[in-house]
Protein backbone atom coordinates (compact mmCIF):
# COMPACT_ATOMS: atom_id res chain seq x y z
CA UNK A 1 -12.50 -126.64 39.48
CA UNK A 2 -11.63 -122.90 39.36
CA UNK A 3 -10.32 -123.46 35.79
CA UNK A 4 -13.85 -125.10 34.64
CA UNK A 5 -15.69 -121.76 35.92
CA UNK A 6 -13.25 -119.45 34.31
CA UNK A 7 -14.13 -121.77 30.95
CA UNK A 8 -17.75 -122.11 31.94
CA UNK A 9 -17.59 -117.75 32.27
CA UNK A 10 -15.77 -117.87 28.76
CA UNK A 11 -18.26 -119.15 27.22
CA UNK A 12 -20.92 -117.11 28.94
CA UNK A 13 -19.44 -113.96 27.48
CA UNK A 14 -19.02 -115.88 24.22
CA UNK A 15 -22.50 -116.94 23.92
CA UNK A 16 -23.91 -113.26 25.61
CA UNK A 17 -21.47 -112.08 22.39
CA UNK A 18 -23.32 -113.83 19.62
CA UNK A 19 -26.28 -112.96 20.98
CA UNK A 20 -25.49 -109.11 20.92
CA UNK A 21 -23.94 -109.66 17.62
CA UNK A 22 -27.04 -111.34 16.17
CA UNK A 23 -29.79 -108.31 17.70
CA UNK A 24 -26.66 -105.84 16.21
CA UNK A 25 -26.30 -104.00 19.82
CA UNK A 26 -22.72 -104.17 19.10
CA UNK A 27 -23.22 -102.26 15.73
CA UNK A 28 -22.66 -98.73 17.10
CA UNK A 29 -19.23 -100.04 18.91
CA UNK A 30 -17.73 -101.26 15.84
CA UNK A 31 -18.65 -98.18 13.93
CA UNK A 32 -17.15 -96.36 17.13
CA UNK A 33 -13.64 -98.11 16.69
CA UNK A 34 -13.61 -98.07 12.82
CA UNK A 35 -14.13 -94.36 12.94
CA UNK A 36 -11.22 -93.84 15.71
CA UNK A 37 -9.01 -96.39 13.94
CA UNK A 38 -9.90 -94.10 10.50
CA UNK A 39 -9.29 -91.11 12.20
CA UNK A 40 -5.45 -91.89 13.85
CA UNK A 41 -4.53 -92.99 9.94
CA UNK A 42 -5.51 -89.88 7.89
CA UNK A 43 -2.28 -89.21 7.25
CA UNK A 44 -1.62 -92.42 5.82
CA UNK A 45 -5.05 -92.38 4.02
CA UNK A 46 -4.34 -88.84 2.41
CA UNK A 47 -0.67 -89.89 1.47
CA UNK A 48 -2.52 -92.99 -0.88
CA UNK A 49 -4.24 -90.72 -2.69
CA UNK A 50 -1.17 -88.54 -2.93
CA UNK A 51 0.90 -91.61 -4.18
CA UNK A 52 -2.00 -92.85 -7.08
CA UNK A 53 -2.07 -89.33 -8.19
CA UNK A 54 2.07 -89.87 -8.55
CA UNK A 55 1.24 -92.64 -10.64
CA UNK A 56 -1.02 -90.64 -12.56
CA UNK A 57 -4.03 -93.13 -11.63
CA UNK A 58 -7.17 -91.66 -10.13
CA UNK A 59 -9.32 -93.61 -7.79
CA UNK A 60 -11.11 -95.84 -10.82
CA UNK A 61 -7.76 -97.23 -11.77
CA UNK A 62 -7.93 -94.25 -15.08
CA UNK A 63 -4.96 -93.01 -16.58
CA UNK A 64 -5.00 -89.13 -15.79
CA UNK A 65 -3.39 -89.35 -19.56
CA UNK A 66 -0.72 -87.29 -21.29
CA UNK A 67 0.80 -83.93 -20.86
CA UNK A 68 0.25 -81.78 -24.16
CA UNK A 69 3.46 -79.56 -23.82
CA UNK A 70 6.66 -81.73 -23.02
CA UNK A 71 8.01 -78.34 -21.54
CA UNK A 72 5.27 -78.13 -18.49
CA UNK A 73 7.08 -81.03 -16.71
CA UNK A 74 9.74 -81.92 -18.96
CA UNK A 75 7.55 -85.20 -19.79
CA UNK A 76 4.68 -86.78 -21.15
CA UNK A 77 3.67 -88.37 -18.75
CA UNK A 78 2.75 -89.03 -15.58
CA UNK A 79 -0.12 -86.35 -15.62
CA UNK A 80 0.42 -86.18 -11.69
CA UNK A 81 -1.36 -82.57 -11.01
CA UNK A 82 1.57 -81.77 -9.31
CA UNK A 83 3.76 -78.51 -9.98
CA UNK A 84 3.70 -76.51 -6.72
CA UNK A 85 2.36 -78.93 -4.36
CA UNK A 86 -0.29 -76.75 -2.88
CA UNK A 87 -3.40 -79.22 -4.30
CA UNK A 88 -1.53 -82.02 -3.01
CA UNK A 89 -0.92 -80.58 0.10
CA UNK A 90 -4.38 -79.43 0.47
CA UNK A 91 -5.86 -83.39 0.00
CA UNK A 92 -7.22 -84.88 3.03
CA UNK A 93 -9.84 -87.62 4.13
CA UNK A 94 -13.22 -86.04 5.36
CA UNK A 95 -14.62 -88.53 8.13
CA UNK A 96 -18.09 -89.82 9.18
CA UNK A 97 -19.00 -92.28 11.46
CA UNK A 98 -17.45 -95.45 10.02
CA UNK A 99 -16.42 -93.43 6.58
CA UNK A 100 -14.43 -91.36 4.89
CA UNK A 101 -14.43 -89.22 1.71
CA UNK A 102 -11.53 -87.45 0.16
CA UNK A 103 -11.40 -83.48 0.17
CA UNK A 104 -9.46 -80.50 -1.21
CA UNK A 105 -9.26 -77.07 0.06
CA UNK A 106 -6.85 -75.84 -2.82
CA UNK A 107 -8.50 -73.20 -5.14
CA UNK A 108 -7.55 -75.22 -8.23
CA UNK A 109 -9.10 -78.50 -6.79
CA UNK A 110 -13.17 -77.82 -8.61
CA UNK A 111 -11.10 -76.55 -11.77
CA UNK A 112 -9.06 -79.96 -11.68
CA UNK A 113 -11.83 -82.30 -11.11
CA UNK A 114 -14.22 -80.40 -13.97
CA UNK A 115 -10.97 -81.09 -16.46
CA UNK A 116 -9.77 -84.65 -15.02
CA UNK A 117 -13.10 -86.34 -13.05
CA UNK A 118 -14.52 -86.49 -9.42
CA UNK A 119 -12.15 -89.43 -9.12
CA UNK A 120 -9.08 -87.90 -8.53
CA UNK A 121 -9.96 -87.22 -4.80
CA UNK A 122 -10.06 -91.03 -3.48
CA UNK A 123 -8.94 -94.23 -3.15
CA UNK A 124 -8.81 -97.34 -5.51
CA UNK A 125 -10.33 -100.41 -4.38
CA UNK A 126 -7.04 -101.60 -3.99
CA UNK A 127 -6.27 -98.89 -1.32
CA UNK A 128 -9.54 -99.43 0.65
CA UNK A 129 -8.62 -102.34 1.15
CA UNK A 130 -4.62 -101.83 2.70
CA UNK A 131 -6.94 -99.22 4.80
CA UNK A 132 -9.09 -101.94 6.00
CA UNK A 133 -5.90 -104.17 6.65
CA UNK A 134 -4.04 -101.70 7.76
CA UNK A 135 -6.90 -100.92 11.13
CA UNK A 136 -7.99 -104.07 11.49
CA UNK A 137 -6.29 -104.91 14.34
CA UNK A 138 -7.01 -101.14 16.17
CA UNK A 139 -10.60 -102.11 15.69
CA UNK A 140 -10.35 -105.63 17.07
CA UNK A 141 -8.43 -104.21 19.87
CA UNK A 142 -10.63 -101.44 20.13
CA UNK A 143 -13.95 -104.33 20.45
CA UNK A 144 -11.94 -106.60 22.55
CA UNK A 145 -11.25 -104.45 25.52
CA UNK A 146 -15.37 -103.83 25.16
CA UNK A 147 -16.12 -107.25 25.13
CA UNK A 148 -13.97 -108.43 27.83
């Protein structure tokens, strides 16, 4: 009998779920727990920026195209606005609530985006998404120890 009310309480707090799903009460806990999940990975979100720019790929998937002196970098290509490390260095996500943009503090950062696009600070939609896989389960941890 125990082991029916446990089920029967189960479903209580499954049904009491939907409900507070369906009026969106539980909206401000999940942006709660996507913003802390964000928050402990900014390293790893500021290092895929980092790497795309390696590539010489802004956040659009572009090509940050072709150096014009071979001698800069002793190549063509890839353009990865790289040669002391400071702007790299300097990239970092900028949080909201549930959000996050990507920021410089470097003093060449406005001069690079003017010559190369607001898209160089970023991630690809391909990035988002190892983000979003990458704190999925911090957020459903995050919402199950609220639930339960």
């Amino acid at each position: 009998m125990e082991l029916f009310i446990d089920t029967m309480e189960g479903f209580e707090a499954l049904d009491n779920l939907v409900a507070r799903v369906k009026s969106g009460t539980t909206k401000g806990k999940l942006d709660k727990y996507v913003g802390s999940a964000l928050r402990a990975n900014k390293e790893d979100i500021a290092n895929f920026n980092k790497e795309q720019l390696s590539r010489g790929e802004d956040s659009e998937d572009g090509d940050l195209g072709t150096y014009h002196d071979f001698n800069y970098k002793n190549r063509w290509k890839p353009v990865d606005l790289k040669l002391t490390g400071d702007f790299h260095n300097s990239i970092k996500p900028k949080f909201g609530s549930n959000s996050f943009e990507m920021t410089s503090n470097d003093s060449k950062a406005e001069m690079l985006q003017d010559k190369y696009g607001d898209s160089i600070l970023g991630l690809s939609t391909e990035d988002i998404q190892e983000v979003g896989l990458d704190i999925v389960g911090q957020v459903q941890y995050g919402l199950k120890n609220e639930i339960l």
